[in-house]
Protein backbone atom coordinates (compact mmCIF):
# COMPACT_ATOMS: atom_id res chain seq x y z
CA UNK A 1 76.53 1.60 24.62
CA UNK A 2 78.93 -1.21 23.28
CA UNK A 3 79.11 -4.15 25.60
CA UNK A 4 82.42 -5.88 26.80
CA UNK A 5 82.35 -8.06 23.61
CA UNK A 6 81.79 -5.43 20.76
CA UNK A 7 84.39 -3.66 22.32
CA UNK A 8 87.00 -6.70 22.06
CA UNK A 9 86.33 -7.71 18.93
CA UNK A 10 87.18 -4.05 17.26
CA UNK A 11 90.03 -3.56 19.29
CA UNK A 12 91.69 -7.11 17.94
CA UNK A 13 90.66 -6.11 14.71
CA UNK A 14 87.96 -8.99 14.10
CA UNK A 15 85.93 -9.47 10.47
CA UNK A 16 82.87 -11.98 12.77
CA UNK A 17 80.61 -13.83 10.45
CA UNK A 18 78.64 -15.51 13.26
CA UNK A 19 79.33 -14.72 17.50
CA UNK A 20 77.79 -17.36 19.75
CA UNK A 21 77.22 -17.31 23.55
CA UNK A 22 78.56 -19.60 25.34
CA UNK A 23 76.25 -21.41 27.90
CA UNK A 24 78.01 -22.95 30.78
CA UNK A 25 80.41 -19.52 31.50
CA UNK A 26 79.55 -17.99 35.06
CA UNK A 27 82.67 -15.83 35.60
CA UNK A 28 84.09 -14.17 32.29
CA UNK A 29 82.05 -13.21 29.00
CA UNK A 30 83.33 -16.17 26.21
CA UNK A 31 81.86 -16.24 22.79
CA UNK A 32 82.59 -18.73 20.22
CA UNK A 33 83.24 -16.75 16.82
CA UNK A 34 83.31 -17.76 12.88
CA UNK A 35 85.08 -15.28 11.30
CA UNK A 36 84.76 -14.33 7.56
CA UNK A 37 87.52 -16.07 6.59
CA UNK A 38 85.75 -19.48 8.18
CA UNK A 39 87.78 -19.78 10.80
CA UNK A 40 86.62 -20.40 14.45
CA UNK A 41 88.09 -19.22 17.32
CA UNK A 42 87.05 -18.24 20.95
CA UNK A 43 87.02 -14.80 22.39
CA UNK A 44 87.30 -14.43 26.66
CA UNK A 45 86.68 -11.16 28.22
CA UNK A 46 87.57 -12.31 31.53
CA UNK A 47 85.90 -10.94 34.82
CA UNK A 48 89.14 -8.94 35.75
CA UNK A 49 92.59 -8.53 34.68
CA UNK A 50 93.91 -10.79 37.62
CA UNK A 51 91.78 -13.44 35.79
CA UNK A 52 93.11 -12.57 32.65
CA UNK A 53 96.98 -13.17 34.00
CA UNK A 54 96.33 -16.32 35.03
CA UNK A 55 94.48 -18.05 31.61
CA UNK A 56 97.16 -16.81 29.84
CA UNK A 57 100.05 -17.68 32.04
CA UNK A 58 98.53 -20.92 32.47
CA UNK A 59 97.90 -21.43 28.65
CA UNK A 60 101.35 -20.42 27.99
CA UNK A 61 102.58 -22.96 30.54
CA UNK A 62 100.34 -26.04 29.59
CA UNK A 63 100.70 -25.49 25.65
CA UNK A 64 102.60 -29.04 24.23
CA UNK A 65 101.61 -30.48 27.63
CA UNK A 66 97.95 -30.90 27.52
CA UNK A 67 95.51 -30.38 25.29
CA UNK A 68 94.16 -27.31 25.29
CA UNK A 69 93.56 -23.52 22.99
CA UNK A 70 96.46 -21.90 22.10
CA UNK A 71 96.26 -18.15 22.75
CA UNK A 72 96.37 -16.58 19.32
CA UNK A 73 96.46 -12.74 20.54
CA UNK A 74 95.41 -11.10 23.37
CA UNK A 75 94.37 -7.27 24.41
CA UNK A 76 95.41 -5.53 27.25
CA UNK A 77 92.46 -3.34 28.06
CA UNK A 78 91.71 -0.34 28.85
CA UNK A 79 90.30 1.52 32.36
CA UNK A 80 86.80 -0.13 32.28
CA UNK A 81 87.66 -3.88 30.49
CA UNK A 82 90.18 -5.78 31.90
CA UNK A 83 91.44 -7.00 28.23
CA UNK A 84 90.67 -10.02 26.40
CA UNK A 85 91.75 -13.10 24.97
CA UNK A 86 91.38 -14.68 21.61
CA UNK A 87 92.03 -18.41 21.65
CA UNK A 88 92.05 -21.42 19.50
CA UNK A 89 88.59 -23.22 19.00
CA UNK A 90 88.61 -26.83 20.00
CA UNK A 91 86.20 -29.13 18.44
CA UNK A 92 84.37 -30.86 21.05
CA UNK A 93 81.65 -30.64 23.56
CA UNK A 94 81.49 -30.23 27.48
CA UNK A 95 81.47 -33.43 28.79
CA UNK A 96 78.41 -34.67 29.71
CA UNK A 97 76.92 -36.75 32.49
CA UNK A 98 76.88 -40.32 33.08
CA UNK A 99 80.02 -40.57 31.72
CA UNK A 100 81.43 -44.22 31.62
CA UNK A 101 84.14 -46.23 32.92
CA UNK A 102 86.73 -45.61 30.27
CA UNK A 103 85.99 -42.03 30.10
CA UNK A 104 86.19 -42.01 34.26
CA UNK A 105 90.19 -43.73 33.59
CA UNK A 106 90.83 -40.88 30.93
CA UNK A 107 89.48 -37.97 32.80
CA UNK A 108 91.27 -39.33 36.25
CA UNK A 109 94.49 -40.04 34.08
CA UNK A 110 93.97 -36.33 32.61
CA UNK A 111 93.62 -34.74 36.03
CA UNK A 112 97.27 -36.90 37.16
CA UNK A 113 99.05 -36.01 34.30
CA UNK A 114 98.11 -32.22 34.79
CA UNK A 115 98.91 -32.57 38.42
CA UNK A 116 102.84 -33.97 37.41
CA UNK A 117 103.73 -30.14 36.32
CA UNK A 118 105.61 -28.70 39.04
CA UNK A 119 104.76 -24.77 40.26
CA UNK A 120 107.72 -22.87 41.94
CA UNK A 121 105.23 -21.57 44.83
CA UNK A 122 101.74 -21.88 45.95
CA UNK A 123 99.95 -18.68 44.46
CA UNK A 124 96.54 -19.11 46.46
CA UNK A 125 97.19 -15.81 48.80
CA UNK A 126 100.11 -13.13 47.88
CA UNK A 127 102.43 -13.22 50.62
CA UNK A 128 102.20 -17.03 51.52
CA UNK A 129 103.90 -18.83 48.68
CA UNK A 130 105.93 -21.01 50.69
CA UNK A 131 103.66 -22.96 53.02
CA UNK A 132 100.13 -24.00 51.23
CA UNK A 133 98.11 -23.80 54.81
CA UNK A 134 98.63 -20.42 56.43
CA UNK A 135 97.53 -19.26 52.56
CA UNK A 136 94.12 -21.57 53.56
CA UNK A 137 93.75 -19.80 56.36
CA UNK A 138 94.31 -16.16 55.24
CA UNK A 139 91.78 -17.03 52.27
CA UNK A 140 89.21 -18.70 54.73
CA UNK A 141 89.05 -15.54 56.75
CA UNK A 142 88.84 -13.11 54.07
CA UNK A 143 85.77 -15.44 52.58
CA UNK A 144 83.82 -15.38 56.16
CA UNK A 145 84.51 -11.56 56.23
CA UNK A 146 83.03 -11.33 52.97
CA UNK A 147 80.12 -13.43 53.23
CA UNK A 148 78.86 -11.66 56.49
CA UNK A 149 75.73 -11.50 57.47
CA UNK A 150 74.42 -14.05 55.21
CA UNK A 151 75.36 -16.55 57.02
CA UNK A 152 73.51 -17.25 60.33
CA UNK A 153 75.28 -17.16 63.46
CA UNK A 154 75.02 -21.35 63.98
CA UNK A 155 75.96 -21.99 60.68
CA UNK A 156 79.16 -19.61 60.87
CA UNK A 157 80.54 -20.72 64.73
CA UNK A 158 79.93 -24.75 63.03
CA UNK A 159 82.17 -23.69 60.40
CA UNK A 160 85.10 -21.77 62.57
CA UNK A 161 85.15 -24.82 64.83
CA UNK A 162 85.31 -27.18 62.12
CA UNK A 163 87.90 -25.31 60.31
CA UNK A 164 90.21 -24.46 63.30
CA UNK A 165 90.01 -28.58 64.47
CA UNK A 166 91.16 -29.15 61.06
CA UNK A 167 93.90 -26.99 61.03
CA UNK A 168 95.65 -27.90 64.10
CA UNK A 169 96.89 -31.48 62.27
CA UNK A 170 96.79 -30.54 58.64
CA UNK A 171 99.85 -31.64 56.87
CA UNK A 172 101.52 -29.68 54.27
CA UNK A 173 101.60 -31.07 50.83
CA UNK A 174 104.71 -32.64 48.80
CA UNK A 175 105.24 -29.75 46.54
CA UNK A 176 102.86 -27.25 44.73
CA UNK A 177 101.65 -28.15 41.58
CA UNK A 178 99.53 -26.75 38.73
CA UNK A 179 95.94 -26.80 40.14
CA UNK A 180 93.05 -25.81 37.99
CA UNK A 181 90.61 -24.98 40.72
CA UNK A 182 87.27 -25.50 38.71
CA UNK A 183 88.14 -29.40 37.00
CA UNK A 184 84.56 -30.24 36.38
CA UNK A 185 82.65 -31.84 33.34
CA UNK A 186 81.63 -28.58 32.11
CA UNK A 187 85.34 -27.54 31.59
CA UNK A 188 86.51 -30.78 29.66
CA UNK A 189 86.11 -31.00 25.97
CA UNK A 190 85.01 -34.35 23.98
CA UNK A 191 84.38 -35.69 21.17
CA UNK A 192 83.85 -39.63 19.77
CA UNK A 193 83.75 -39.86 23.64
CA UNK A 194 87.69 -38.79 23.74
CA UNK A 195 88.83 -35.81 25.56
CA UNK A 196 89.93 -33.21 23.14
CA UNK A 197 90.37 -30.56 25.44
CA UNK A 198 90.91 -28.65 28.91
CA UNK A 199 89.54 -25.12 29.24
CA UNK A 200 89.09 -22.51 31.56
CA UNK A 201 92.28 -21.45 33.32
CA UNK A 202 91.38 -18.22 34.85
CA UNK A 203 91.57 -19.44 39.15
CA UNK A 204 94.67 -21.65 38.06
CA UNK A 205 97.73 -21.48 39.75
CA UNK A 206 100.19 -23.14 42.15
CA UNK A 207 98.41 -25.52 44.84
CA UNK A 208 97.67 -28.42 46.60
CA UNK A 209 96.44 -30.96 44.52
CA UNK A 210 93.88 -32.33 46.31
CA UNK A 211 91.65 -29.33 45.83
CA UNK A 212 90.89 -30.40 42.21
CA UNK A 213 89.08 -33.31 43.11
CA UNK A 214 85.97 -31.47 45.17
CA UNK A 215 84.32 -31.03 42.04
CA UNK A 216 84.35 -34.43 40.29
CA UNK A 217 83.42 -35.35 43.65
CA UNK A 218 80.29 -33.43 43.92
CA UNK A 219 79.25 -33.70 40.00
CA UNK A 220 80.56 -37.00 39.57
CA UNK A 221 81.44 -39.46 42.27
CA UNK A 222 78.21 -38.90 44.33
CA UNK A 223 76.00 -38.82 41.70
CA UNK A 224 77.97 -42.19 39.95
CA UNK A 225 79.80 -43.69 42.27
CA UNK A 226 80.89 -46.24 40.22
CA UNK A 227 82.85 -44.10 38.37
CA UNK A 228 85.81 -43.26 41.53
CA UNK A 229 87.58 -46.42 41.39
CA UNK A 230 88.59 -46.09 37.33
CA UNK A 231 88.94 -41.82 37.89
CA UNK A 232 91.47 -42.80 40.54
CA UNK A 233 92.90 -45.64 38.77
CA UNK A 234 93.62 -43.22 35.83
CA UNK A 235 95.24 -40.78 37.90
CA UNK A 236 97.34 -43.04 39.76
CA UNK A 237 99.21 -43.46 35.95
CA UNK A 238 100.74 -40.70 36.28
CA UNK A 239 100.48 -39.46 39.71
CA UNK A 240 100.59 -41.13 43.31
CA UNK A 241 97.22 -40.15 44.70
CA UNK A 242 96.93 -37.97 47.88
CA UNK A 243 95.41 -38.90 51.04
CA UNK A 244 91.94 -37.97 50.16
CA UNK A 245 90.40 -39.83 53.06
CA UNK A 246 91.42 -37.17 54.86
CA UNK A 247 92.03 -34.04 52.89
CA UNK A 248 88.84 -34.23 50.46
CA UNK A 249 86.33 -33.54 53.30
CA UNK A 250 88.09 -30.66 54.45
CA UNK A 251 88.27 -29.10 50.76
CA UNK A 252 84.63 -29.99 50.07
CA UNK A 253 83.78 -27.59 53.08
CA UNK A 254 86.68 -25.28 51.88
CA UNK A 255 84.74 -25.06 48.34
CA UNK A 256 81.67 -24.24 49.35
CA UNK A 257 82.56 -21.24 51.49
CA UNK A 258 84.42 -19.79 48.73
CA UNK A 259 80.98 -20.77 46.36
CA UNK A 260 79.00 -18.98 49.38
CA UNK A 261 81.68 -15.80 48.75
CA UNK A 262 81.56 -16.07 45.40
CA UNK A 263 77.40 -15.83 45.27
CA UNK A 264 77.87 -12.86 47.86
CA UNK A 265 80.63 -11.03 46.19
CA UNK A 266 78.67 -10.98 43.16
CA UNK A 267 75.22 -10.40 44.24
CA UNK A 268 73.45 -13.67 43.23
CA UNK A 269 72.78 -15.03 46.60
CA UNK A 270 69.24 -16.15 45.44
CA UNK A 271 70.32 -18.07 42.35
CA UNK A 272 71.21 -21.64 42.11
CA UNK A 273 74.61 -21.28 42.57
CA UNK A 274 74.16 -19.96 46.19
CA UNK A 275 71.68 -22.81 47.55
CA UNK A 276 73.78 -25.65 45.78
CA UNK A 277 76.81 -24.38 48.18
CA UNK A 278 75.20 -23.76 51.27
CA UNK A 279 73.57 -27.62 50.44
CA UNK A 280 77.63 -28.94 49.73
CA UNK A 281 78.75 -26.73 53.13
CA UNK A 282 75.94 -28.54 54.89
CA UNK A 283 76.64 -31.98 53.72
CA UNK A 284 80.68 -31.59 54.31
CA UNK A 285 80.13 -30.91 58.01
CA UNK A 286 80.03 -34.78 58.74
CA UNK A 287 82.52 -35.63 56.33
CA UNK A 288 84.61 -33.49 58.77
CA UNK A 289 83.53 -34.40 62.08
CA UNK A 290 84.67 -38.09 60.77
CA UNK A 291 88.29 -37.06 60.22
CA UNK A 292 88.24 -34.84 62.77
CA UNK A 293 86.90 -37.36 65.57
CA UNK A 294 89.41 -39.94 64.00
CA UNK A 295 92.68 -37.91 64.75
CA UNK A 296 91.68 -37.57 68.61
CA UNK A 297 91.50 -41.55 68.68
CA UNK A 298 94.84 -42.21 67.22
């Protein structure tokens, strides 16, 4: 039987010299392909067609903005594949760690400058497009409902009371913007030790724009601390920061439930994945109880 990839490549007509996997993809099949002619280009087959709507929404929006593929034809699928993109192959590598202090100003300055382009709505639950915390709390529920019984009864009443003490002062954001939702090394392109590139659009869409810096916290900042002060300098270019002090805990915690879903959702609850989020949910309950315990004394 043809896999997801044969499949794509025939139905956008493709003469492949050379197809090669691409490592760090956990969501969507993406294979870097040299056609006949010489060309290279990059082939998604995203997870599902929801996924699919947002890369190229999002590509379509970003394109002249930042740097990243142009979509050079897509396929709409068929009952069993939920289509696929072909995009534009950027020359560069994933980003890789330590990174140093002028790449830390560039890749905070990147994150800014993304974080300038205004979305009409927020787009993280259908239904609650107006107001970016009843959509947090729709999502949050739906997430513990998922994850079940694979989370033990302590862990889970920790987590409602922390999230419900949150709630009760959290302040709505400024305006939605376009949040990528996975900004992490592995999703930045380089090269000469410039960024050449911004991939991986698929859980964009309109949100808070604090929630793009829980993962260059956890891969970056607490690994190489040294490295926060330039990020945030670089971002603060283009963008007045957000209160992270007090929003960043809360999202850390936020992430790693939805990691915890994710695993569950999928079926990978032993892998790596799983155990690094139930770790970051762990470690995000005192970052919590800090902000929490610091509103009751005001």
């Amino acid at each position: 039987m043809e896999n997801r990839i044969e499949i794509a490549i025939k139905e956008l007509g493709l003469s492949v010299a050379i197809v090669e996997e691409v490592a760090d993809s956990f969501s969507s099949d993406v294979r870097i392909i040299e056609l006949t002619s010489g060309e290279k280009v990059v082939l998604k087959v995203p997870y599902n067609r929801l996924k699919l709507e947002r890369e190229l929404d999002s590509l379509n929006r970003l394109k002249n903005l930042l740097p990243v593929p142009k979509v050079i034809d897509v396929w709409y699928g068929n009952d069993e594949i939920p289509g696929a993109l072909l995009l534009s192959y950027i020359d560069g590598k994933p980003l890789e760690l330590p990174i140093d202090m002028k790449m830390a100003y560039s890749l905070g300055r990147l994150l800014g400058q993304m974080h300038t382009i205004k979305i009409p709505i927020y787009s993280l639950v259908e239904g609650y497009e107006e107001k970016w915390w009843p959509g947090v709390e729709v999502r949050y529920h739906e997430w513990m409902k998922e994850i079940g019984s694979n989370m033990t009864d302590d862990i889970r009443v920790k987590c409602d009371y922390y999230f419900n003490r949150f709630i009760e002062y959290a302040v709505e954001p400024e305006a939605p913007v376009f949040s990528h939702f996975d900004f992490r090394p592995g999703n930045v392109l380089v090269k000469d030790n410039k960024i050449v590139g911004l991939i991986d659009f698929e859980s964009s869409r309109g949100g808070a724009a604090e929630i793009d810096f829980t993962k260059i916290n956890e891969y970056i900042w607490s690994r190489y601390p040294e490295t926060k002060e330039p990020f945030l300098a670089g971002y603060e270019i283009m963008k007045e920061l957000p209160d992270l002090s007090i929003t960043l805990p809360f999202f850390l915690f936020f992430n790693a439930i939805g990691g915890i879903g994710w695993s569950v959702r999928r079926n990978l609850i032993d892998g790596d994945f799983h155990k690094e989020n139930l770790m970051q949910l762990e470690r995000s309950f005192n970052g919590l109880k800090k902000v929490i315990n610091n509103h009751k004394n005001k």
